[in-house]
Protein backbone atom coordinates (compact mmCIF):
# COMPACT_ATOMS: atom_id res chain seq x y z
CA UNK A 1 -24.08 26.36 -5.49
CA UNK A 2 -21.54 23.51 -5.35
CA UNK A 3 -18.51 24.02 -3.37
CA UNK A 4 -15.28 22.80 -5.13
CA UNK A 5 -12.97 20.60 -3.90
CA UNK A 6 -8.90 21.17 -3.79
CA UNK A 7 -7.80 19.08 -7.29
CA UNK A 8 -6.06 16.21 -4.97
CA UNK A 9 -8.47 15.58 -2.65
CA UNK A 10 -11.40 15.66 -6.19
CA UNK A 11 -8.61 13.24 -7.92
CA UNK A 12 -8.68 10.81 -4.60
CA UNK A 13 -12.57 10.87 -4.99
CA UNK A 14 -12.69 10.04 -8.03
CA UNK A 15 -10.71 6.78 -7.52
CA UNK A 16 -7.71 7.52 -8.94
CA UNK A 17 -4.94 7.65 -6.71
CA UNK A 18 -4.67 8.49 -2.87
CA UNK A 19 -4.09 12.35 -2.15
CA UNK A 20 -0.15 12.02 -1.79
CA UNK A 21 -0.18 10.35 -5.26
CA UNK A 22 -1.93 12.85 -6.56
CA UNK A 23 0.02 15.54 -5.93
CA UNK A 24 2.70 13.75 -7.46
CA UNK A 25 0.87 13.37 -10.29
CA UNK A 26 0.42 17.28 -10.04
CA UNK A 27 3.59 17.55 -9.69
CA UNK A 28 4.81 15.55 -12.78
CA UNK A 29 2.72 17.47 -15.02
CA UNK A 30 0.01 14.76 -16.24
CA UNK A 31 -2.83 16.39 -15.15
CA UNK A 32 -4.86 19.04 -16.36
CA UNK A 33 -7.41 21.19 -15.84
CA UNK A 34 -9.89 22.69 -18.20
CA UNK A 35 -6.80 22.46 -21.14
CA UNK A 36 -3.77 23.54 -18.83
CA UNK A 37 -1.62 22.08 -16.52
CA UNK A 38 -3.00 21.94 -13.17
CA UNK A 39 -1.52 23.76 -9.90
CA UNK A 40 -2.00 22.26 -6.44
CA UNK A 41 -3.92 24.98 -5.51
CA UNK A 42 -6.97 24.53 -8.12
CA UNK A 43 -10.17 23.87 -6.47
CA UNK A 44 -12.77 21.93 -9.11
CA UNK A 45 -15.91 19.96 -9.38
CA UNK A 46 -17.52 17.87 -11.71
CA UNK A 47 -18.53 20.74 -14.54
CA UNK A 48 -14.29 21.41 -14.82
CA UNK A 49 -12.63 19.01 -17.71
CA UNK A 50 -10.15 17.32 -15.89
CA UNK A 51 -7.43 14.90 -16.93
CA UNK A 52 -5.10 12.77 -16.04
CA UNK A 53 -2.60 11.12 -18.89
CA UNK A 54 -5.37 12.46 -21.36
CA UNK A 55 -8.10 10.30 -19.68
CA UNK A 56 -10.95 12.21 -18.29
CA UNK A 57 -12.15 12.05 -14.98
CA UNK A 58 -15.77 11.80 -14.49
CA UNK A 59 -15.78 12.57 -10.62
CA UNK A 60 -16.44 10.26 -7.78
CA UNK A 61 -16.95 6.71 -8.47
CA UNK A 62 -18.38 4.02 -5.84
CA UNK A 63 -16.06 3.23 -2.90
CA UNK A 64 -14.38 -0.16 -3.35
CA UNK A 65 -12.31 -2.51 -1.47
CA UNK A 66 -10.68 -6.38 -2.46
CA UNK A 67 -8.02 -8.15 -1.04
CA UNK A 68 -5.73 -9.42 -2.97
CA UNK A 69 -2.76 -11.77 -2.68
CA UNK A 70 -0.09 -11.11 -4.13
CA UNK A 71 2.62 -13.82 -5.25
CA UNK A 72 6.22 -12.89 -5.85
CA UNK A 73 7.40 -11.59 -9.61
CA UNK A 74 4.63 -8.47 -9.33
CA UNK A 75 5.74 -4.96 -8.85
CA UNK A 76 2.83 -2.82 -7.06
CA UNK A 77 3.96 -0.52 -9.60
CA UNK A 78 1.23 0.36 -11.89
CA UNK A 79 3.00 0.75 -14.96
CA UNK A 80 1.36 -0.37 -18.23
CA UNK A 81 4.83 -0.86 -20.05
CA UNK A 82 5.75 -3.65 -17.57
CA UNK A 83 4.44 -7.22 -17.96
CA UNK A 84 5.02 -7.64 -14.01
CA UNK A 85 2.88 -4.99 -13.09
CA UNK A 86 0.38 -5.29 -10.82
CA UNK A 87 -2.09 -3.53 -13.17
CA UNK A 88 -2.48 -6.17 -15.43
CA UNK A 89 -3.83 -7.85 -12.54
CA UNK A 90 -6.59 -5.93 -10.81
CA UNK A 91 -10.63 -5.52 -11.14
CA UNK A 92 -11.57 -4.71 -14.58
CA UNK A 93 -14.88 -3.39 -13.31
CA UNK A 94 -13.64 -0.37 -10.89
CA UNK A 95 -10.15 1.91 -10.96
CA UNK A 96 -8.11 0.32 -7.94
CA UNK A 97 -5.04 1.19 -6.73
CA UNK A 98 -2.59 -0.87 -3.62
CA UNK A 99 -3.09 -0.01 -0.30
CA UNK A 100 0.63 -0.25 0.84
CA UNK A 101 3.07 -2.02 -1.50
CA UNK A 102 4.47 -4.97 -1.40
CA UNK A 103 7.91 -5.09 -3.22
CA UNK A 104 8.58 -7.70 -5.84
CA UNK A 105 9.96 -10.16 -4.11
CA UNK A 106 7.24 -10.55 -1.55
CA UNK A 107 3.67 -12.20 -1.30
CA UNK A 108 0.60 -11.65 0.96
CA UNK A 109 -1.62 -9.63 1.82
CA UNK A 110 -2.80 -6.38 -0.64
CA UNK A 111 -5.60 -4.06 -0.24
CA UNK A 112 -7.31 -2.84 -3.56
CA UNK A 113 -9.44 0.28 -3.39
CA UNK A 114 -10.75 3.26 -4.58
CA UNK A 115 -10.95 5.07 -1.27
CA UNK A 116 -8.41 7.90 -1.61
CA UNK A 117 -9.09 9.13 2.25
CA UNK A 118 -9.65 5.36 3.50
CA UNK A 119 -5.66 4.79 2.24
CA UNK A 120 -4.65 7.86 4.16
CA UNK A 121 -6.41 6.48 7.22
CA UNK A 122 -4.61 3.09 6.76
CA UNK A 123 -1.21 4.03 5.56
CA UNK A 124 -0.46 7.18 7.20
CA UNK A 125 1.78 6.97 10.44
CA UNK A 126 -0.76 8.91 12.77
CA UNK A 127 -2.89 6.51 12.66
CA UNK A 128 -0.73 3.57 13.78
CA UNK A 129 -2.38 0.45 11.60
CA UNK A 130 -0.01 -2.34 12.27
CA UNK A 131 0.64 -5.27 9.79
CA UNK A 132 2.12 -8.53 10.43
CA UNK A 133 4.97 -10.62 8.52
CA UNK A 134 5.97 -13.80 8.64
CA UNK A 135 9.78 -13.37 7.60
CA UNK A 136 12.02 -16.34 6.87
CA UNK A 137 16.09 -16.02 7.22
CA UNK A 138 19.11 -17.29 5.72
CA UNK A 139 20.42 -18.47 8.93
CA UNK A 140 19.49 -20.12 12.43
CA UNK A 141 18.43 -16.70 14.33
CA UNK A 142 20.39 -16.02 17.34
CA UNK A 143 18.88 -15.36 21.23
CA UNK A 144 19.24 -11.51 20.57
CA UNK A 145 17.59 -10.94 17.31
CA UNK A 146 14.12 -10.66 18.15
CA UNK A 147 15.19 -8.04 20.73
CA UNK A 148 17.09 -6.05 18.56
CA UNK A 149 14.87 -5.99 16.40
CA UNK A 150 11.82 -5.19 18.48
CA UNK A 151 13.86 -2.18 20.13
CA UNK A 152 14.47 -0.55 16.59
CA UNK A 153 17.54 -0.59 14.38
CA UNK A 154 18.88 2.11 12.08
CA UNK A 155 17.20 2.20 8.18
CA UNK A 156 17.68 5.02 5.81
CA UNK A 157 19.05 7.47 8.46
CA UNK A 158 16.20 6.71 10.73
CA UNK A 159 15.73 4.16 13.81
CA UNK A 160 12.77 2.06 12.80
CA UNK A 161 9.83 2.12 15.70
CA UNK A 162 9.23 0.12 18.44
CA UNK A 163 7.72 -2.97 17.24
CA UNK A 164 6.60 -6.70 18.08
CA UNK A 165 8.71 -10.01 17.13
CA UNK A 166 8.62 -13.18 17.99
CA UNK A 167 10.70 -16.13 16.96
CA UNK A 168 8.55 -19.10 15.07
CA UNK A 169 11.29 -21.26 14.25
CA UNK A 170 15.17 -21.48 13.95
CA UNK A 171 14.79 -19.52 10.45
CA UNK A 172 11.82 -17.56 11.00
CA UNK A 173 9.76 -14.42 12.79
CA UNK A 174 6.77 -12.92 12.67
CA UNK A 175 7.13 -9.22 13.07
CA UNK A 176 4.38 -6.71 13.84
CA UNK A 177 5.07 -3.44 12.33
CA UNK A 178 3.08 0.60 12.51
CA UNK A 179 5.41 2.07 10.21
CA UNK A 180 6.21 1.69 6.15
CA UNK A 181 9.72 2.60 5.25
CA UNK A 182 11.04 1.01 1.95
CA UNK A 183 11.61 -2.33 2.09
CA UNK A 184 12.30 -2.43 5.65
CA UNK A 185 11.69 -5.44 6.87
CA UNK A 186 14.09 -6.63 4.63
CA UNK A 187 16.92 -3.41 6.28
CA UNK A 188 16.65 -4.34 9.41
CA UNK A 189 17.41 -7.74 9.17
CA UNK A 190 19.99 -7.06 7.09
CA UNK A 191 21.43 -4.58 9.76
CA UNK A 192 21.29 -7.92 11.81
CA UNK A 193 23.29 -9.66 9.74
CA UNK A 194 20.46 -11.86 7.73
CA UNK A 195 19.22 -12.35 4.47
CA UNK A 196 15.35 -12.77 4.29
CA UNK A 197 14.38 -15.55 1.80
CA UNK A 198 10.65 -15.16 1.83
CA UNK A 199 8.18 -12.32 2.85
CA UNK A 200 4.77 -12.97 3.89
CA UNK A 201 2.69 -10.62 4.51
CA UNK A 202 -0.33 -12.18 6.77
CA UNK A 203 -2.88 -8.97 7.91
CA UNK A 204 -3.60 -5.28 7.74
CA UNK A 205 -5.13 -3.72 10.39
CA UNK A 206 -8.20 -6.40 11.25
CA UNK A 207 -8.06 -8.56 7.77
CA UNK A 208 -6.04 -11.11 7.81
CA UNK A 209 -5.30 -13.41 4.63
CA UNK A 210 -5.20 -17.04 5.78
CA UNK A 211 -9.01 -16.81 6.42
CA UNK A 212 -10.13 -15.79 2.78
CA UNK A 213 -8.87 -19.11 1.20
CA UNK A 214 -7.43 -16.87 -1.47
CA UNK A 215 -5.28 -18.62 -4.29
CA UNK A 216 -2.10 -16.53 -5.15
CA UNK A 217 -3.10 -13.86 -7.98
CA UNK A 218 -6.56 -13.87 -6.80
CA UNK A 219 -8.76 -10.97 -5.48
CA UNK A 220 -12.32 -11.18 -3.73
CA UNK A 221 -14.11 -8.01 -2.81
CA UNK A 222 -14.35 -7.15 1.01
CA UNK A 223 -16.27 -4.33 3.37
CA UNK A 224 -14.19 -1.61 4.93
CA UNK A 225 -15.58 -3.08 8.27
CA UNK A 226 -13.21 -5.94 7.52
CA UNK A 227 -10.72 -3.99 7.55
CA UNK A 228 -11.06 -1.49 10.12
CA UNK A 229 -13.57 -2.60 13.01
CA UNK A 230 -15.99 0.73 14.24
C-alpha cells in the first residue's frame, strides 16, 4: 500500500512551490483536492486529483537546479499578469521556482529549482547558508559603518544577526549575511544613514556567480553539489 504524503510536503514534490508556499497556497484557497478545497491536514498521493489554479498536478517531477542571474527591472514574483516577472523568464522545460528573492532593484545571483525540501535546507534560518553582497552607497562610508553594521542594527522590530562586512572602496561593502529579512540589506544601511545604489548579489552557500560567465537574464543548469558541498 502507498503511504500518503501531507498535501504541502506532495505539492513541494511535485515541483511546485517550497512547503511554506504551499501552505499559502492552501491557505488562499487555489488548491484542491479530489473537487474541494483542500485543508492542511489532507494527506494524498498520486491516485488523488489534485489542483492548483485548475492545473493538475501529476506528482513528483525530476529534481532540478539553474542559476540564474538576475538583472534589475525583474520582480521574483511569479505573477503571469506582470511583464517584469520573473516567470516569463525561467526554463520552459521543468516548473522552477527562486530560491531566495531578489527584489527588483537588485541583480545577481538566483537559484532555480524544483526541490521543495532542498529550498527549505537553503533558505531556512537553522541551517545558517550565508550569501554575499557586494553593496554600493550614496556616500563615502565612514570608519564605523562596517562595525555597525557587522554588530547588527534594528530592521522591522528585530536586530539583524551578527554578520561579516568589509569595506571595498570609499562607496562600497561586501556583506556576508545567514539571515533573509525583506529587503534588508537595503534597512540597515539605511538605519546608517545611506542609500544603496546597486545590489549585487555574488554567492549562495558554495556557488558563486562570477565563475559561470553568465550574461544577465541568462540561466545554465547546475548540480546540488555546487551548491551545497557533502
Amino acid at each position: 500500500m502507498i503511504e500518503k504524503t501531507r498535501l504541502a510536503k506532495y505539492l513541494a514534490h511535485a515541483g511546485i512551490c517550497s512547503r511554506k508556499q504551499a501552505s499559502r497556497l492552501i491557505d488562499q484557497g487555489i488548491v484542491t483536492v479530489n473537487a474541494r478545497p483542500a485543508n492542511h491536514i489532507d494527506h494524498v498521493d498520486d491516485s488523488d486529483d489534485i489542483r492548483v489554479n485548475g492545473e493538475r498536478i501529476q506528482g513528483a517531477a525530476p529534481l532540478v537546479y539553474f542559476a540564474y542571474h538576475k538583472p534589475v527591472g525583474i520582480d521574483c514574483k511569479l505573477n503571469q499578469t506582470d511583464s517584469s516577472s520573473l516567470i516569463h523568464h525561467l526554463p520552459q522545460t521543468t516548473r522552477v521556482y527562486p530560491i531566495g528573492r531578489l527584489d527588483k532593484d537588485s541583480r545577481g545571483l538566483l537559484i532555480l529549482t524544483n526541490d521543495g525540501e532542498f529550498c527549505n535546507q537553503l533558505i531556512h534560518p537553522d541551517f545558517h547558508q550565508p550569501k554575499r553582497y557586494l553593496v554600493t552607497v550614496d556616500k563615502p562610508l565612514d570608519d564605523n559603518f562596517c562595525q555597525t553594521m557587522a554588530n547588527g542594527v534594528p530592521v522591522d522590530k528585530h536586530i539583524t544577526l551578527p554578520c561579516t562586512v568589509e569595506k571595498i572602496t570609499e562607496h562600497q561593502f561586501s556583506i556576508i549575511l545567514k539571515q533573509g529579512l525583506n529587503r534588508q540589506i537595503r534597512k540597515m544601511a539605511h538605519y546608517c544613514g545611506y542609500k544603496v545604489t546597486d545590489l549585487y548579489r555574488e554567492q549562495i552557500a558554495h556557488l558563486e556567480l562570477t565563475p559561470l560567465n553568465l550574461a544577465e537574464n541568462s540561466y545554465q543548469q547546475i548540480n546540488k553539489s555546487d551548491i551545497l558541498k557533502n
